[in-house]
Protein backbone atom coordinates (compact mmCIF):
# COMPACT_ATOMS: atom_id res chain seq x y z
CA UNK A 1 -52.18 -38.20 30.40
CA UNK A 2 -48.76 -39.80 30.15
CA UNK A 3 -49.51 -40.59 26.45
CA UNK A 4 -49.78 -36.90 25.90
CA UNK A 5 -46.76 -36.01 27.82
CA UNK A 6 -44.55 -38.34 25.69
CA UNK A 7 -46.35 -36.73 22.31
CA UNK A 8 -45.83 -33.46 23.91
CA UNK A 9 -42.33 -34.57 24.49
CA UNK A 10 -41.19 -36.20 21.36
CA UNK A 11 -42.64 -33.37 19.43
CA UNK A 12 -40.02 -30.96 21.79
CA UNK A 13 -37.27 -33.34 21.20
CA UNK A 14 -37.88 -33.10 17.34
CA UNK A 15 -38.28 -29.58 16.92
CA UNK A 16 -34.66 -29.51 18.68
CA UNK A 17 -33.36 -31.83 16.56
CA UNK A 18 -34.45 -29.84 13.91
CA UNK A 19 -33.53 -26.55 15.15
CA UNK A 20 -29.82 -28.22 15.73
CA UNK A 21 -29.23 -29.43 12.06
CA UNK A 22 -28.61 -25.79 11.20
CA UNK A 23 -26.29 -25.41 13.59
CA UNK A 24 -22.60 -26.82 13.28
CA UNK A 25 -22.22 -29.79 15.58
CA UNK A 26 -19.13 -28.18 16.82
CA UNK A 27 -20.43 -24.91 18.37
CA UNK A 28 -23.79 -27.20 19.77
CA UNK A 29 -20.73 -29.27 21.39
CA UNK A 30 -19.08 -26.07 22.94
CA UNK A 31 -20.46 -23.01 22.61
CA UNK A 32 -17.51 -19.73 22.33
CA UNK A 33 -17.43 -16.17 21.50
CA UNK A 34 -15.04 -17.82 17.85
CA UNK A 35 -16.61 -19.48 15.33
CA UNK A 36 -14.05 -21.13 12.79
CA UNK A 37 -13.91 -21.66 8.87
CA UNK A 38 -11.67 -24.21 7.14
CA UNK A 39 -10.52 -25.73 4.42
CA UNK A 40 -9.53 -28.88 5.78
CA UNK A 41 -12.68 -30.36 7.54
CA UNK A 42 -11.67 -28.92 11.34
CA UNK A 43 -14.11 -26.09 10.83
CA UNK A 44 -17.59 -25.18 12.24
CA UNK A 45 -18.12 -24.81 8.54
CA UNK A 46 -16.00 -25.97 5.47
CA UNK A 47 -15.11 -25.00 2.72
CA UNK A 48 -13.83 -26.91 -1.01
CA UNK A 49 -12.38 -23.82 -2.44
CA UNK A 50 -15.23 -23.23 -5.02
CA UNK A 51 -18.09 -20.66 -3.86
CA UNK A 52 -16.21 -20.51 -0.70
CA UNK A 53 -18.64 -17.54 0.10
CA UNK A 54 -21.41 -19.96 0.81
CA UNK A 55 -19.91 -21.05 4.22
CA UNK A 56 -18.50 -17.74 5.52
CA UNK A 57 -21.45 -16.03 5.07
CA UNK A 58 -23.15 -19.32 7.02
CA UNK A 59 -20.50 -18.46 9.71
CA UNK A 60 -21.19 -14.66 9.45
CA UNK A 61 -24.75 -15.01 9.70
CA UNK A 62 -24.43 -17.19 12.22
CA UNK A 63 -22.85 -14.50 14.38
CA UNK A 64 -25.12 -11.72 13.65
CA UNK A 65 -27.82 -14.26 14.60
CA UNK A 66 -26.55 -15.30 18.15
CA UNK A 67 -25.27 -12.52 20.87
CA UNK A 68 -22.88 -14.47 22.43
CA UNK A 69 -20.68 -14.94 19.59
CA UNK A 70 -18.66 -12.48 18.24
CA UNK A 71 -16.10 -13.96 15.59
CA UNK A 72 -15.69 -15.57 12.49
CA UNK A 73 -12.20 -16.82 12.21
CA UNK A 74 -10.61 -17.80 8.76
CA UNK A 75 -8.42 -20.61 9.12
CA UNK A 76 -5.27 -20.99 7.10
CA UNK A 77 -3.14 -22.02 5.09
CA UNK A 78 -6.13 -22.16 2.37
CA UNK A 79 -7.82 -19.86 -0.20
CA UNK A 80 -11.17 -19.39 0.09
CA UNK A 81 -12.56 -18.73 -3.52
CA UNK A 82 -15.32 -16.03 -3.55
CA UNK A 83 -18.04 -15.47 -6.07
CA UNK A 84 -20.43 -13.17 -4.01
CA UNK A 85 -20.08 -10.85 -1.43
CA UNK A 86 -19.89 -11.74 1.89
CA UNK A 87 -22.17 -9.89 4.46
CA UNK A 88 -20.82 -8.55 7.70
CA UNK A 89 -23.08 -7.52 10.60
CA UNK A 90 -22.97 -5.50 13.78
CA UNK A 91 -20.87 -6.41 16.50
CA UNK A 92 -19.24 -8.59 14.34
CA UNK A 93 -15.37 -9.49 13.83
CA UNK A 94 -14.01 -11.18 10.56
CA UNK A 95 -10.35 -12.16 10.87
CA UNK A 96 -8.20 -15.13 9.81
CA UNK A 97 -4.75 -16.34 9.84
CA UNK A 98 -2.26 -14.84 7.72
CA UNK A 99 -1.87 -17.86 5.38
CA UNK A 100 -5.93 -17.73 4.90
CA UNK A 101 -6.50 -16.04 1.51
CA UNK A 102 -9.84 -14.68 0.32
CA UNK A 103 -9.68 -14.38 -3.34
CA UNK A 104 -12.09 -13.74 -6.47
CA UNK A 105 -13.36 -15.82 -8.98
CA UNK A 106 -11.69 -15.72 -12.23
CA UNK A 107 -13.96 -13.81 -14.59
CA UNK A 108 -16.22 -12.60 -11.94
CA UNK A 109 -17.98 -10.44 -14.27
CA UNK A 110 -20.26 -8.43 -11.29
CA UNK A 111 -21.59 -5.08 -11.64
CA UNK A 112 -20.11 -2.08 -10.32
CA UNK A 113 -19.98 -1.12 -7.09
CA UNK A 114 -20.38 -4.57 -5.54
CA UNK A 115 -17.91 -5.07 -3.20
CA UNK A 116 -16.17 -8.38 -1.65
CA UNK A 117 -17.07 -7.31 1.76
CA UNK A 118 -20.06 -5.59 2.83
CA UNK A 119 -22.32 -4.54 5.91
CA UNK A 120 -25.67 -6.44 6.03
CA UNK A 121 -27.81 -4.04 6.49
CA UNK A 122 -28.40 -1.14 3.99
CA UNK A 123 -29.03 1.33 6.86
CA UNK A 124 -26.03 0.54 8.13
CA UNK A 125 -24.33 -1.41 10.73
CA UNK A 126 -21.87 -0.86 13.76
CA UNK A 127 -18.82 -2.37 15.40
CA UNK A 128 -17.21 -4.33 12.86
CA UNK A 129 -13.42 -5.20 12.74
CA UNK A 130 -11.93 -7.05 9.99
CA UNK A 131 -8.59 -7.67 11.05
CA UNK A 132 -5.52 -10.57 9.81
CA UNK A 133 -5.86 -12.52 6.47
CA UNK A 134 -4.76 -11.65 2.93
CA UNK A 135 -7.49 -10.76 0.29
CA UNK A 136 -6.01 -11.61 -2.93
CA UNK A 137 -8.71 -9.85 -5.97
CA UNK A 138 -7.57 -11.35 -8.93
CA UNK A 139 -6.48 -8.85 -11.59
CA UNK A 140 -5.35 -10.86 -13.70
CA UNK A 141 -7.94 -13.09 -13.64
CA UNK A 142 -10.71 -9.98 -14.20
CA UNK A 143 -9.08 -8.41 -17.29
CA UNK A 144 -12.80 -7.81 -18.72
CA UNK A 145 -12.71 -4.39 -16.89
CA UNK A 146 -10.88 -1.29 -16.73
CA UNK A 147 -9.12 -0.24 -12.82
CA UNK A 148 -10.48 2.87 -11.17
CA UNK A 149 -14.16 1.87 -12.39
CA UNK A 150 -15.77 1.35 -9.48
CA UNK A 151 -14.96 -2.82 -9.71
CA UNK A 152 -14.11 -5.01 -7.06
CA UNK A 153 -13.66 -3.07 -3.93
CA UNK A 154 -12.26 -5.02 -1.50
CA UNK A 155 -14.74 -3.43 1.17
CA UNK A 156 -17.40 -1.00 0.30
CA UNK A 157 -19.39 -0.02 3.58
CA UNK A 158 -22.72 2.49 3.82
CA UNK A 159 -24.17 4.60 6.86
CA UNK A 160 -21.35 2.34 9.23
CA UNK A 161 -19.74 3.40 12.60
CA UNK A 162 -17.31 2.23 14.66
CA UNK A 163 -15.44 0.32 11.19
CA UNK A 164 -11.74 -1.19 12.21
CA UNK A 165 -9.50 -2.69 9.78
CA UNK A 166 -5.99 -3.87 10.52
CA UNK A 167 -3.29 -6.06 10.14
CA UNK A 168 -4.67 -6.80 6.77
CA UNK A 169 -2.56 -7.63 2.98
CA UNK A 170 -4.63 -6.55 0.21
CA UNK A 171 -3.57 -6.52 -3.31
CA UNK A 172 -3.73 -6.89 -6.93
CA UNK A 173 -7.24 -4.96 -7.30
CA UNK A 174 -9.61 -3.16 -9.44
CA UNK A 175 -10.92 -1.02 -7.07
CA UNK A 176 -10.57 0.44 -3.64
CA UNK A 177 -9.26 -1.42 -0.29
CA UNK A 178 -11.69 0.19 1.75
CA UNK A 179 -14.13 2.69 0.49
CA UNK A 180 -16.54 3.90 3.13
CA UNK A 181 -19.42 6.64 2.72
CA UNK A 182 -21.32 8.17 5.17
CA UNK A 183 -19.70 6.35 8.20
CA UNK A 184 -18.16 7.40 11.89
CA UNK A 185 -15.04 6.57 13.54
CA UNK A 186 -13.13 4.79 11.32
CA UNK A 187 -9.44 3.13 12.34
CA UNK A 188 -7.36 1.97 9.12
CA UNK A 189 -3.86 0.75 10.60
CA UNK A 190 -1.26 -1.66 10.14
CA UNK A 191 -2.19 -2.77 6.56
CA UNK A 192 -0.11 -3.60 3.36
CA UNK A 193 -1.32 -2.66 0.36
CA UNK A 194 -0.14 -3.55 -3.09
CA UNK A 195 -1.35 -2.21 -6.61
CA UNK A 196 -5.19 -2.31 -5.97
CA UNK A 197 -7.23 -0.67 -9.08
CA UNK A 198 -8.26 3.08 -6.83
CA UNK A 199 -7.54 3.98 -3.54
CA UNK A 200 -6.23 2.01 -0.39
CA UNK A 201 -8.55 3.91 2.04
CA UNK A 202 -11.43 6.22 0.77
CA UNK A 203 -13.46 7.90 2.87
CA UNK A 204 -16.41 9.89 1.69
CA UNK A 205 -18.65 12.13 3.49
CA UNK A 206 -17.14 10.55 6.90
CA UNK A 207 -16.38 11.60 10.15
CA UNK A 208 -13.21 10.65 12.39
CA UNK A 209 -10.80 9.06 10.21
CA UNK A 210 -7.36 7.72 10.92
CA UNK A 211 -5.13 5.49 9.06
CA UNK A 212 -1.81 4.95 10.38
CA UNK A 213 1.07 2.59 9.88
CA UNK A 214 -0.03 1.38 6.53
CA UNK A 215 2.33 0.52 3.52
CA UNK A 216 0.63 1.48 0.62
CA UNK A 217 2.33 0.72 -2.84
CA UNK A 218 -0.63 2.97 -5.48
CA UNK A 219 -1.51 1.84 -9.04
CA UNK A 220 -4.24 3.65 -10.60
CA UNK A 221 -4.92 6.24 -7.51
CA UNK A 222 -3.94 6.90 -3.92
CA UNK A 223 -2.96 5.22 -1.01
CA UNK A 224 -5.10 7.54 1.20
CA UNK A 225 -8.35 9.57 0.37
CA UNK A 226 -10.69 11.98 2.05
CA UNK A 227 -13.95 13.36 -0.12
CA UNK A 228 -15.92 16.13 1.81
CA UNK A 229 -14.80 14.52 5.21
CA UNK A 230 -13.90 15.93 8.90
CA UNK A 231 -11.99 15.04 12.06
CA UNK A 232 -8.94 13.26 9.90
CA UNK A 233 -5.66 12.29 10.77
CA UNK A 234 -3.28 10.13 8.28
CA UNK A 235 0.11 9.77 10.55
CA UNK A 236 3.31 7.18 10.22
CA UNK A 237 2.20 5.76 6.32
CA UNK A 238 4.91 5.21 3.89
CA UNK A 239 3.51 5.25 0.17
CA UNK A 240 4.83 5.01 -2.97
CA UNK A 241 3.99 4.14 -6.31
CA UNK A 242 3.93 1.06 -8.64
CA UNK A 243 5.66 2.55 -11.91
CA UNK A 244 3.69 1.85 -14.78
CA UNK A 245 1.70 4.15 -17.64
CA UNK A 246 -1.53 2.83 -15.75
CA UNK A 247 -0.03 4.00 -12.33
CA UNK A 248 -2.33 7.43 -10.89
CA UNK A 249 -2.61 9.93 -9.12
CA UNK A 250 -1.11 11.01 -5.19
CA UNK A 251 0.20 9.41 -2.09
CA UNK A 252 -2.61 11.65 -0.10
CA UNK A 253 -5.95 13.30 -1.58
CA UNK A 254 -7.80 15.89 -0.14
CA UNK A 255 -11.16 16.91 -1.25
CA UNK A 256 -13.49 19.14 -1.37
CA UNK A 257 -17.11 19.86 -2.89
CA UNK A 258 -19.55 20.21 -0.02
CA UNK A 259 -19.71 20.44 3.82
CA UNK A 260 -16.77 21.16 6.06
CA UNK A 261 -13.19 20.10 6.36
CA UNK A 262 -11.82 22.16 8.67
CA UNK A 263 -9.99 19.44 11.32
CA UNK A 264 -7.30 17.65 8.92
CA UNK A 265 -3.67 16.48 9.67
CA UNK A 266 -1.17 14.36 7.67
CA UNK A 267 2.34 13.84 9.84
CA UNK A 268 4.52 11.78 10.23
CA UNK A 269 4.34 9.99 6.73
CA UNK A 270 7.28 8.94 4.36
CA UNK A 271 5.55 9.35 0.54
CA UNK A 272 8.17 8.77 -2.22
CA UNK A 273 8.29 7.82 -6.15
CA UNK A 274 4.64 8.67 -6.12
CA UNK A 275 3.42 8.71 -10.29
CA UNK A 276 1.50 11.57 -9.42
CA UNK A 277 2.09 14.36 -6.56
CA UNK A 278 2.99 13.24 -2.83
CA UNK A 279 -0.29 15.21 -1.85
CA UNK A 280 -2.68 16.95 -3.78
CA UNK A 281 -5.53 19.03 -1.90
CA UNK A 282 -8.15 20.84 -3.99
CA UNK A 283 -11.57 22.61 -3.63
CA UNK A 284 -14.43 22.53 -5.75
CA UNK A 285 -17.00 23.74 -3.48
CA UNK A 286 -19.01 26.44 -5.36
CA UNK A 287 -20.37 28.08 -2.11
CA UNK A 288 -19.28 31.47 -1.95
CA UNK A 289 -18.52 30.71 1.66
CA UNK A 290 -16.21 27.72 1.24
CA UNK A 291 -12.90 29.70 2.64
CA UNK A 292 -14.75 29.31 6.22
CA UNK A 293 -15.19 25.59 5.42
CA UNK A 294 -11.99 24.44 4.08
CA UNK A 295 -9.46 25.40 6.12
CA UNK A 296 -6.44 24.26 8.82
CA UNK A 297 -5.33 21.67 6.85
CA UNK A 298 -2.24 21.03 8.71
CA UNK A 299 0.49 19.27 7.17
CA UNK A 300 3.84 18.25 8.94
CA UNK A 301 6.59 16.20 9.59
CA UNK A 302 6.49 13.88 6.64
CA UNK A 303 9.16 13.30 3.91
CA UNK A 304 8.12 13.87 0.30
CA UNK A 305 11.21 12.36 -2.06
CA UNK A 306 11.14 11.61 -5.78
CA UNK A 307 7.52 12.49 -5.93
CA UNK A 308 5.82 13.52 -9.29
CA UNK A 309 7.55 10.87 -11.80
CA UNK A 310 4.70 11.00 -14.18
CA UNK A 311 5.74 11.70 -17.64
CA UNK A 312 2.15 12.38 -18.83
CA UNK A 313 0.40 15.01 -16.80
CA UNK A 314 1.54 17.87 -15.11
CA UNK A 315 0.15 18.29 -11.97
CA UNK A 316 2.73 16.53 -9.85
CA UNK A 317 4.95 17.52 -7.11
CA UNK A 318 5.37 17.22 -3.89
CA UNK A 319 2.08 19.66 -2.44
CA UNK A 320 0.23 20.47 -5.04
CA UNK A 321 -3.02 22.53 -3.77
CA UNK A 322 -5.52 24.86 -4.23
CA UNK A 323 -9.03 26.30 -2.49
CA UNK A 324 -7.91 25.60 1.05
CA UNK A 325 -7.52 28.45 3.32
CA UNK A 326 -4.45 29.00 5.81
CA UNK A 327 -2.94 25.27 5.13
CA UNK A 328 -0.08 24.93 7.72
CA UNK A 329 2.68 23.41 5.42
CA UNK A 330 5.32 22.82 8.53
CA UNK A 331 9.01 21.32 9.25
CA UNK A 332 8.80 18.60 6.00
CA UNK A 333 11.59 18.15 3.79
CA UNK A 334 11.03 18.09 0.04
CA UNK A 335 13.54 16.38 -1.56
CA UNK A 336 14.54 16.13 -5.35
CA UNK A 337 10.53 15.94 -6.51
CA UNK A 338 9.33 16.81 -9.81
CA UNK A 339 8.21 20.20 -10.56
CA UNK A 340 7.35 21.88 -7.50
CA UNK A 341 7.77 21.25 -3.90
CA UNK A 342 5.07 23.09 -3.50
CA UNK A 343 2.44 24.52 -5.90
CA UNK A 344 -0.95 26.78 -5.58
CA UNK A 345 -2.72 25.27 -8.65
CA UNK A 346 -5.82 23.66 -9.99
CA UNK A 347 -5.99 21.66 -12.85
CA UNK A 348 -8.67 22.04 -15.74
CA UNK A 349 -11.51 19.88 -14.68
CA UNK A 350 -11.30 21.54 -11.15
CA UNK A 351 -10.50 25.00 -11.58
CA UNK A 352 -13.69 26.69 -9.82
CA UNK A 353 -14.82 30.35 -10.76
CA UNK A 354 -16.26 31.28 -7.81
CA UNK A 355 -13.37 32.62 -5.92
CA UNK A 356 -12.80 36.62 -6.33
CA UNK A 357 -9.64 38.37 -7.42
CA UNK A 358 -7.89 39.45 -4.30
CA UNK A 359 -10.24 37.76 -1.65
CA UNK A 360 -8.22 34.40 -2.05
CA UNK A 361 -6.41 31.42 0.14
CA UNK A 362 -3.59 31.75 2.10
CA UNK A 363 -0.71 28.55 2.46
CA UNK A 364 1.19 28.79 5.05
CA UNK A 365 5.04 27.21 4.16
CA UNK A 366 7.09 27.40 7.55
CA UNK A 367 10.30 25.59 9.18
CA UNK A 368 11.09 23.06 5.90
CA UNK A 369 13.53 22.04 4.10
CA UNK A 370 13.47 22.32 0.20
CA UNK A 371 16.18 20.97 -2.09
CA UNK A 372 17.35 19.37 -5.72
CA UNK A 373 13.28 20.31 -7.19
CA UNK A 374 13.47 19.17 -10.62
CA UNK A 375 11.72 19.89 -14.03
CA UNK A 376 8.71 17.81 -14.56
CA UNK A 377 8.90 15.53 -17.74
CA UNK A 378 5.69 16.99 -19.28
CA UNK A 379 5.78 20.29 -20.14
CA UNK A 380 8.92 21.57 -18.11
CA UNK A 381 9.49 24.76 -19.31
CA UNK A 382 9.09 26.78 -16.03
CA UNK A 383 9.72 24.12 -13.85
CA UNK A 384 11.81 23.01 -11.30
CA UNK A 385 11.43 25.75 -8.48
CA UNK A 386 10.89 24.87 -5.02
CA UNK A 387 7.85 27.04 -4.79
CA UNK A 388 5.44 27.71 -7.66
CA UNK A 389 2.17 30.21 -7.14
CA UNK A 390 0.15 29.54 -10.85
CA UNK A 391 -3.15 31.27 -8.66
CA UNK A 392 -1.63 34.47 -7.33
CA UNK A 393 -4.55 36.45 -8.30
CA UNK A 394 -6.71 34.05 -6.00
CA UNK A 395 -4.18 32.43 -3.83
CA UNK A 396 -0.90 33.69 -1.90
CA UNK A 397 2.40 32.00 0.12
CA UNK A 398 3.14 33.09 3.29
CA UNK A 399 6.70 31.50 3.39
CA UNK A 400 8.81 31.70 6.72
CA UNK A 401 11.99 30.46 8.13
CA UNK A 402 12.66 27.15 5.03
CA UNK A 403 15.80 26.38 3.86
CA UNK A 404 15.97 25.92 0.02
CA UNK A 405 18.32 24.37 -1.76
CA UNK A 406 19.78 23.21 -4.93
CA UNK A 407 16.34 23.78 -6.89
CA UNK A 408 17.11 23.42 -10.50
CA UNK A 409 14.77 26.67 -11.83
CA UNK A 410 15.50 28.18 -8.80
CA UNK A 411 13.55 29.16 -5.60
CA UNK A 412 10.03 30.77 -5.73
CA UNK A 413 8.01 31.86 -8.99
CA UNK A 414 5.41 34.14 -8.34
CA UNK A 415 6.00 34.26 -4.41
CA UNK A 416 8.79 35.14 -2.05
CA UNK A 417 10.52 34.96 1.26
CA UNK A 418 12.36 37.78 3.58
CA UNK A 419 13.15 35.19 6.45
CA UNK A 420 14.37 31.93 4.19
CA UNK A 421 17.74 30.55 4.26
CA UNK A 422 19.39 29.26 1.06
CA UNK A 423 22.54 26.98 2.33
CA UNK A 424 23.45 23.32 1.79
CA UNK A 425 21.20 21.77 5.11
CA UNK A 426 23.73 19.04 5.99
CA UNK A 427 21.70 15.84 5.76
CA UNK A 428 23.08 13.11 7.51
CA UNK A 429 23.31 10.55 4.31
CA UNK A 430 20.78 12.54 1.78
CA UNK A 431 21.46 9.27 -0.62
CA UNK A 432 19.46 7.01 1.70
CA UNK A 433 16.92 9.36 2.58
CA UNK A 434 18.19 10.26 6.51
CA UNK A 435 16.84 13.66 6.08
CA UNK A 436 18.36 14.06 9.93
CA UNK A 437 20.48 17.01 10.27
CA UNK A 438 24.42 16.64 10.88
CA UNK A 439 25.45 18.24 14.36
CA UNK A 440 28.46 18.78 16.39
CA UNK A 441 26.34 18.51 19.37
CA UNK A 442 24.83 15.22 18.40
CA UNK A 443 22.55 13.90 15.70
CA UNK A 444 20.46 10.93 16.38
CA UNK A 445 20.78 7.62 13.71
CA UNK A 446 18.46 5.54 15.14
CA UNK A 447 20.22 4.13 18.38
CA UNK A 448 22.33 6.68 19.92
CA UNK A 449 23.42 10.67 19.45
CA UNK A 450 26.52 10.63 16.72
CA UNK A 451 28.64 13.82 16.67
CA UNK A 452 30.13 15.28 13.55
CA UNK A 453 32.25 17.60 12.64
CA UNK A 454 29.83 20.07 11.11
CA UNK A 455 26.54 21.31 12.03
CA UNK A 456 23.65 22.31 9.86
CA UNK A 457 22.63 25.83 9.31
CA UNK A 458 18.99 24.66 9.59
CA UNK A 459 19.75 23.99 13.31
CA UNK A 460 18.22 26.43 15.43
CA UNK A 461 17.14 28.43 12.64
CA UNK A 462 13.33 27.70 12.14
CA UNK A 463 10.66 30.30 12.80
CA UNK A 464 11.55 31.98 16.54
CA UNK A 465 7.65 31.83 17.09
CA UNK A 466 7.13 27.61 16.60
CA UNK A 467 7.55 25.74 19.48
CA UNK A 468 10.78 23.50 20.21
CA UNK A 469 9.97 22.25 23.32
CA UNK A 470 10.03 18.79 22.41
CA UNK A 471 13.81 19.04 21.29
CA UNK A 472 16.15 17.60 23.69
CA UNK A 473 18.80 19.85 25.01
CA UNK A 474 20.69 21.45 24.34
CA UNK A 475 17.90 22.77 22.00
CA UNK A 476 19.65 25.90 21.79
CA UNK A 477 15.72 27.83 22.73
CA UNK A 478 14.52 27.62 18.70
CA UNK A 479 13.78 24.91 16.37
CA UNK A 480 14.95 22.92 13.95
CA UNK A 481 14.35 23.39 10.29
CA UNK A 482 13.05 19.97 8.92
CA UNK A 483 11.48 16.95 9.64
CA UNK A 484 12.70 16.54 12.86
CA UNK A 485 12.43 20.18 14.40
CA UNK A 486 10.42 19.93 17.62
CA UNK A 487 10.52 16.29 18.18
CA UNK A 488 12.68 14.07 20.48
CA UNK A 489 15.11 13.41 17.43
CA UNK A 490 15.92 16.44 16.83
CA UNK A 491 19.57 17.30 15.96
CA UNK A 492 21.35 19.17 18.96
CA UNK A 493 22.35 22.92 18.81
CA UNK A 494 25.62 23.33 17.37
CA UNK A 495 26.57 26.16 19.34
């Protein structure tokens, strides 16, 4: 009987053993929610920079594997060399220092589509956060393929919810930052992004989006995209352009060829020296319904400056749009862009034929300030208004209570105003893009409330309908024209 116990026994204590080889002697010593990858031998698993993706998705697997862990930690300073993708499951965090690098093979060579980070389960997976390190994708070292083509997203996820990603530097790409289809509840926030190959943050066929306090520098596409997606806010960005005859297309996309999209709002962003437009919204829906499904897109308080610099196309601007009923364009300021500040138009490959003559969309252009448009470089002849209706048999402005300014075409083609202003709004330096307004009652610069000796005429002149009751007083009872009408830095009344 005691012989069998001690078989019975060792045969326990070897199946342990066994059981422990696969795990890190580390986490056996002290189990925690963290488990940690190195370069330098401290990790629970450690890396030689070469197929680097070997041990993270160890560590990632790891944590899907075992409840009571919930991170994989990348420790820096060290590049972790990838040639695969690495797997990410539910519950699951991947961060890393800021000096811990995850960067692609020279000469990859993978198929489209496959991304450097991706859920593990095709179906989908949940809670994931992916938070802190740099991913570095190699450009130069994957010259065998063209940008925009669907190569090397940085993160490609399928059917996910609950999908955080922050605090992250991504760069030098082929591909998107983070393309996600079919997911829920998606937070995109506090990210740089430099000169990836498509779009810093694409969202397809998603609900409950919002990207916020990103710095997005494009170079094939945009910094933020929406494709047939609902319940969307993109607030506080600042995008721009990398100028180059490869550079793309908008600071924001919009768009639209199924479902609905009637809950969408872009504030608060700075977009500037974009190649193509600062925003560019378009429909392509052929349902003969689609007005009652693309609508309320509500756009306000951003800056657009110096938007449109593309020499070789000429659908640039600051707002170009088109299919998308009563959008709310509201207290922006447009400020020397190319073209148009704003434009009703499609381009060829998405001009649809569905939509009646007379039955059309509405844009609503209220409480913003419009000055120094200039003629685009391709094709300017008939450039260089502040706004431009190409669609009026199809699409209208309703324009009330803008200032417009110094436009060098002029004001409107093919659309009008009775309530506009047309006088020099007063900026406080225009030059370095403080689009506040200058007041004798106080204008804020930051710190404190600076008085001048003038005051704008866009003070207290906006639409008598919009609400101001976020102005400090004296408010003067009406808002601002501008960026800053009905906020706390709003310029005081100059009476």
């Amino acid at each position: 009987m005691i012989s069998m116990l001690k078989q019975e026994v060792g045969i326990l204590f070897l199946v342990s053993c066994l059981i422990l080889a696969s795990v890190p002697t580390a986490l056996c010593r002290s189990p925690a929610p963290t488990v940690y990858v190195a370069g330098d031998g401290s990790g629970d698993f450690n890396c030689n920079g070469k197929d680097d993706h070997v041990q993270i998705n160890q560590a990632l697997k790891f944590v899907a594997d075992n409840s009571g862990y919930t991170t994989v930690h990348l420790k820096g300073p060290f590049t972790y060399v990838i040639n695969d993708t690495l797997l990410i499951g539910s519950n699951t965090i991947l961060e890393g220092d800021s000096n811990a690098v995850i960067k692609l093979v020279d000469h990859a060579g993978w198929v489209p589509m496959k991304p450097l980070i991706q859920q593990m389960s095709s179906s989908g997976n949940s809670n994931i956060v992916i938070r802190g390190f740099e991913v570095n994708v190699n450009h130069d070292g994957n010259t065998e393929f063209a940008k925009g083509d669907g190569y090397y997203n940085i993160m490609y996820f399928l059917y996910c919810k609950n999908v955080t990603v922050y605090n992250m530097y991504m760069h030098d790409g082929h591909g998107d930052g983070l393309r996600i289809k079919y997911g829920e509840n998606i937070k995109f926030y506090n990210n740089k992004i430099y000169k990836l190959g498509h779009d810093g943050l694409f969202a397809i066929q998603c609900q409950n989006v919002e990207a916020w306090n990103n710095r997005i520098t494009c170079r094939t596409n945009s910094g933020l995209r929406i494709w047939n997606s609902n319940h969307v806010k993109f607030h506080d960005n600042v995008i721009d352009s990398f100028y180059h005859w490869s550079a793309g297309g908008p600071g924001i996309q919009i768009e639209k060829s199924a479902g609905t999209m009637d809950d969408v709002e872009v504030y608060d962003n700075i977009i500037y020296d974009t190649y193509g437009p600062g925003m560019w919204l378009f429909n392509y829906d052929t349902s003969s319904a689609t007005r009652d499904k693309a609508k309320n897109v509500d756009i306000n308080h951003n800056v657009f400056y110096d938007t449109g610099t593309n020499p070789s196309i000429t659908w640039v601007g600051g707002i170009i749009t088109g299919g998308f009923e009563d959008t709310l364009i509201e207290n922006n300021v447009f400020d020397g862009v190319y073209h148009a500040a704003i434009a009703n138009m499609y381009i060829n490959s998405y001009t649809p034929s569905y939509v009646p003559e007379g039955d059309g969309f509405t844009t609503i252009v209220r409480n913003n300030i419009i000055t120094n448009t200039k003629m685009r470089t391709k094709s300017p002849s008939g450039t260089g208004y502040g706004i431009i209706n190409y669609l009026p048999k199809t699409h209208s402005f309703t324009t009330l209570y803008n200032c417009l300014y110094k436009n060098s075409a002029g004001n409107y083609k093919d659309c009008t105003s009775k309530t506009d202003i047309y006088l020099n709004p007063l900026f406080v330096d225009q030059v370095n893009h403080d689009y506040h307004l200058q007041s004798r009652g106080g204008s804020w610069d930051g710190k404190t409330w600076v008085k001048y000796k003038v005051s704008s005429p866009c003070i207290d002149s906006g639409d008598p309908s919009s609400d101001y009751s976020k102005e400090s007083e004296d408010n003067g009872n009406r808002i601002n024209i501008g960026r800053y009408g009905n906020t706390i830095y709003a310029s005081k009344s100059k009476h």
